[in-house]
Protein backbone atom coordinates (compact mmCIF):
# COMPACT_ATOMS: atom_id res chain seq x y z
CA UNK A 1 100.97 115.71 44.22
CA UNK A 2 100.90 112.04 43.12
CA UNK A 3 97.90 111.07 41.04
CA UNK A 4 96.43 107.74 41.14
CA UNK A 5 98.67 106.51 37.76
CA UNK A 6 101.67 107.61 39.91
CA UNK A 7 102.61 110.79 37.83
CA UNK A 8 104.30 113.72 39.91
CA UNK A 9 102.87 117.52 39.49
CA UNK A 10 102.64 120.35 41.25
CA UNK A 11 99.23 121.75 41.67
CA UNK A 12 98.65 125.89 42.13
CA UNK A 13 95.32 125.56 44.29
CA UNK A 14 94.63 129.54 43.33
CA UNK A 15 95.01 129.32 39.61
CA UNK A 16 94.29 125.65 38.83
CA UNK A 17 97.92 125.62 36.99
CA UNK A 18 99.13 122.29 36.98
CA UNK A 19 102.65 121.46 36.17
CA UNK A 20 103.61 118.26 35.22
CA UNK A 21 106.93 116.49 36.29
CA UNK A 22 109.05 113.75 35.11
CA UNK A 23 108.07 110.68 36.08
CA UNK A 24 109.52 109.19 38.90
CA UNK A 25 111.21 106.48 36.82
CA UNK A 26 113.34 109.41 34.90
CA UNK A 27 116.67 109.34 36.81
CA UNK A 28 119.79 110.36 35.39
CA UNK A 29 122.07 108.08 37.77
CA UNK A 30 124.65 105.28 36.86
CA UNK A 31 124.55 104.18 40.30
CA UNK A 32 120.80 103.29 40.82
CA UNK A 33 117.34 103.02 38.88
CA UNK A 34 114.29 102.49 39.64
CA UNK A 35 111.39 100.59 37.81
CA UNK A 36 107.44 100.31 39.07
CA UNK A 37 106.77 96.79 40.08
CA UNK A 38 103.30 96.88 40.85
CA UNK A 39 100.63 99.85 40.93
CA UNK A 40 102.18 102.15 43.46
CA UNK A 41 105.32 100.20 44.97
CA UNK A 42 108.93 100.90 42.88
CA UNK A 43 111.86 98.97 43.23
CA UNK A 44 115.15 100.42 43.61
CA UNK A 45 118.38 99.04 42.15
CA UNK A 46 121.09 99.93 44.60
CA UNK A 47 124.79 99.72 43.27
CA UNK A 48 125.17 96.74 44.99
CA UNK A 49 122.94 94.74 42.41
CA UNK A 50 120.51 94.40 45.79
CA UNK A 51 116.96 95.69 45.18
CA UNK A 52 114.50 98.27 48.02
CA UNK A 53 110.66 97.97 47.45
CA UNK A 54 108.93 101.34 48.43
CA UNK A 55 105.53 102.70 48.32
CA UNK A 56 105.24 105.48 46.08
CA UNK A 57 102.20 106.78 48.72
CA UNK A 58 102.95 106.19 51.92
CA UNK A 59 107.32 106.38 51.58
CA UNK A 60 107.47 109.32 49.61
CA UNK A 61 108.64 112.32 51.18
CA UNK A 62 109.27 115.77 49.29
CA UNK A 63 109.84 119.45 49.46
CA UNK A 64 108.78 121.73 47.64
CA UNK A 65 110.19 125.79 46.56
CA UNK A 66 108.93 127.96 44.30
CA UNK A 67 110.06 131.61 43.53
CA UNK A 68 106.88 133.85 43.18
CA UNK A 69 108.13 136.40 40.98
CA UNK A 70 109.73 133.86 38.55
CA UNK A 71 108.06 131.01 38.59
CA UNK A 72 111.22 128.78 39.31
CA UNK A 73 110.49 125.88 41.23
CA UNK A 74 112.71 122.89 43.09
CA UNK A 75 111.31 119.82 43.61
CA UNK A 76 113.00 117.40 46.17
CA UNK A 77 111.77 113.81 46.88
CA UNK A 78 112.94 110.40 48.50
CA UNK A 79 111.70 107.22 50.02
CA UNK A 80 112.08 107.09 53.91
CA UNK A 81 114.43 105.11 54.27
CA UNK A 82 116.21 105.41 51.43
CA UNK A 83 120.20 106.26 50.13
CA UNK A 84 119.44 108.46 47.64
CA UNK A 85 117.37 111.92 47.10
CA UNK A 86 116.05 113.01 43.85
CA UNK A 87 115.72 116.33 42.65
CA UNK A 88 115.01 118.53 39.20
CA UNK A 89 114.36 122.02 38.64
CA UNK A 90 111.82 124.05 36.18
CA UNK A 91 112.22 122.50 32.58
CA UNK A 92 114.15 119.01 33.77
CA UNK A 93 113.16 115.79 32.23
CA UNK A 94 114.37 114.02 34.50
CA UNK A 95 115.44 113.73 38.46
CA UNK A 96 119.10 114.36 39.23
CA UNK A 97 120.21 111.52 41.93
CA UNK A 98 121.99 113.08 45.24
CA UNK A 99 123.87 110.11 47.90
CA UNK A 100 123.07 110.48 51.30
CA UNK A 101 125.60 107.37 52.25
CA UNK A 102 127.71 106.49 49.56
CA UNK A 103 130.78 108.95 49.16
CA UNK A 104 129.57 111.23 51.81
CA UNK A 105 131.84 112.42 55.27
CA UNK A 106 130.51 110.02 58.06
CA UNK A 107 128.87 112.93 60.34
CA UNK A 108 126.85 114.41 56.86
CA UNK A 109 125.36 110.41 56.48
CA UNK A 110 121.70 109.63 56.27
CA UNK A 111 118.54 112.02 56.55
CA UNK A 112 116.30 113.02 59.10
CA UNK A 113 115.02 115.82 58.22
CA UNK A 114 115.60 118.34 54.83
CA UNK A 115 114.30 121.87 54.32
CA UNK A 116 114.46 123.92 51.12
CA UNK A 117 114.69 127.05 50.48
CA UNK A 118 115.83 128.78 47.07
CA UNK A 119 118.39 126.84 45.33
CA UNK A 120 119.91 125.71 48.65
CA UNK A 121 119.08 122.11 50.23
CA UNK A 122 119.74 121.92 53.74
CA UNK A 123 120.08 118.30 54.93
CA UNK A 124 119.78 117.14 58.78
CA UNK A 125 122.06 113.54 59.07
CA UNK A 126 121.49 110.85 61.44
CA UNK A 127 124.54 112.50 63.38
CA UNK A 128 122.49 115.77 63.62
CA UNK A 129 125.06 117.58 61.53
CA UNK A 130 123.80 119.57 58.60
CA UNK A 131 124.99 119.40 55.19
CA UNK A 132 124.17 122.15 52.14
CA UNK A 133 123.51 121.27 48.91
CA UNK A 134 123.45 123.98 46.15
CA UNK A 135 121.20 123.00 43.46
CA UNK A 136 121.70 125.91 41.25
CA UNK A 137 124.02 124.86 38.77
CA UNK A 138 123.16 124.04 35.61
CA UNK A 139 124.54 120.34 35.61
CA UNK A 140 124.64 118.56 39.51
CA UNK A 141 124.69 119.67 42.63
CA UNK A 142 127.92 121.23 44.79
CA UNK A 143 127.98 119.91 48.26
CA UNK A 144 128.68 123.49 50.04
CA UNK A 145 128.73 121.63 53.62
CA UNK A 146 132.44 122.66 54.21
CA UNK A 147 134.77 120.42 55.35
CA UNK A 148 134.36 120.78 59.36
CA UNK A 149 131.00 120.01 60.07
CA UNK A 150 129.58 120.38 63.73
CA UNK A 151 126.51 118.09 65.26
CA UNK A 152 123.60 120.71 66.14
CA UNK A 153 123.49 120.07 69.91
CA UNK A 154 120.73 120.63 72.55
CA UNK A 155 119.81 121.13 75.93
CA UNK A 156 117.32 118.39 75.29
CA UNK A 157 119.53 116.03 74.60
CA UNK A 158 120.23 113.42 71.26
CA UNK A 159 116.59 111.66 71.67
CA UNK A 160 113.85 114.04 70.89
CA UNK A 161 112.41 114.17 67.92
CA UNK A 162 114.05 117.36 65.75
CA UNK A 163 113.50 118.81 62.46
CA UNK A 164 114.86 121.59 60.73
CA UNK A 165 113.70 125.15 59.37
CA UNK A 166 115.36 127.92 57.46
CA UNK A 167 114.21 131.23 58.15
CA UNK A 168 113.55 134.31 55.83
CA UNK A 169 117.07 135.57 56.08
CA UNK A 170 118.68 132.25 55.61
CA UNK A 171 119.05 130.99 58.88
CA UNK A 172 118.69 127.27 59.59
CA UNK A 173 117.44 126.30 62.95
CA UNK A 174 117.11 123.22 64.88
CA UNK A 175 113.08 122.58 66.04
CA UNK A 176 113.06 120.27 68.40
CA UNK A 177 109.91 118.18 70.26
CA UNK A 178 109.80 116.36 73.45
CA UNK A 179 107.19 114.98 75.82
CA UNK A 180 107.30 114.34 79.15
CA UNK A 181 105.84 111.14 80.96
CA UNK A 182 104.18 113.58 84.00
């Protein structure tokens, strides 16, 4: 949840339990930073010395995991568009920075689409390849993607609208939507 003084938390609608995050000002990143301009738009400073003004409301996207039994949790959030995804675990003070452009194979570029499930982040590119982040280490991220990745394909073809899920057993499939004119 984002509250109205732009503070992150996650909200347990059962219990009331609120747990606060770190703010979304707190990245660890010597590539990027990102400073509140005005009420709820940021401004991010891209490598280039160039500067992206986002909406905290309404170009925010996030995911969300939690482990029941432990009470681990993995918090995943960007601005759509945006080159960079932010991430932190259960007693981080701050948001880890992952590159979805810089540094990264040409197939596993942008995002359309992420899902999350345990410490794994599965990321859907703009060439509908998927890349897999494991977030479990203690410092960073390990890009797990291998090094021969393959474009989901379709009988649909490359213009419907897709995301992606991950099922109970680990299995990451391809949803895809299309309408038809008739």
């Amino acid at each position: 949840m984002l509250d109205s003084g732009c503070n992150l938390y996650i909200m347990d609608v059962f219990s009331e339990n609120r747990i606060d995050l770190p703010t979304l000002e707190s990245l660890l990143s010597s590539t990027c930073a990102l400073k509140r301009v005005v009420r709820k738009n940021y401004s991010l400073r891209l490598p280039s010395g160039s500067y992206c003004i986002y909406n905290a409301s309404s170009n925010r996207r996030s995911r969300l995991w939690v482990d029941e039994k432990t009470r681990e949790f993995v918090v995943v959030w960007f601005f759509d568009p945006s080159p960079y995804l932010f991430y932190c675990k259960k007693g981080d003070n701050h948001y880890t920075v992952i590159s979805v452009e810089d540094e990264v194979p040409n197939m596993l570029k942008g995002v359309t689409d992420l899902a999350l499930r345990g410490y794994h982040l599965y990321i859907a590119s703009k060439s509908r390849c998927l890349r897999v982040i494991d977030l479990s280490g203690h410092q960073g991220f390990e890009d797990v993607s291998g090094s021969n990745p393959k474009p989901m394909l379709s009988p649909l073809g490359k213009h419907n609208y897709f995301s992606i899920a991950v099922t109970t057993a680990g299995e990451v499939l391809l949803v895809e939507s299309t309408t038809f004119e008739n």
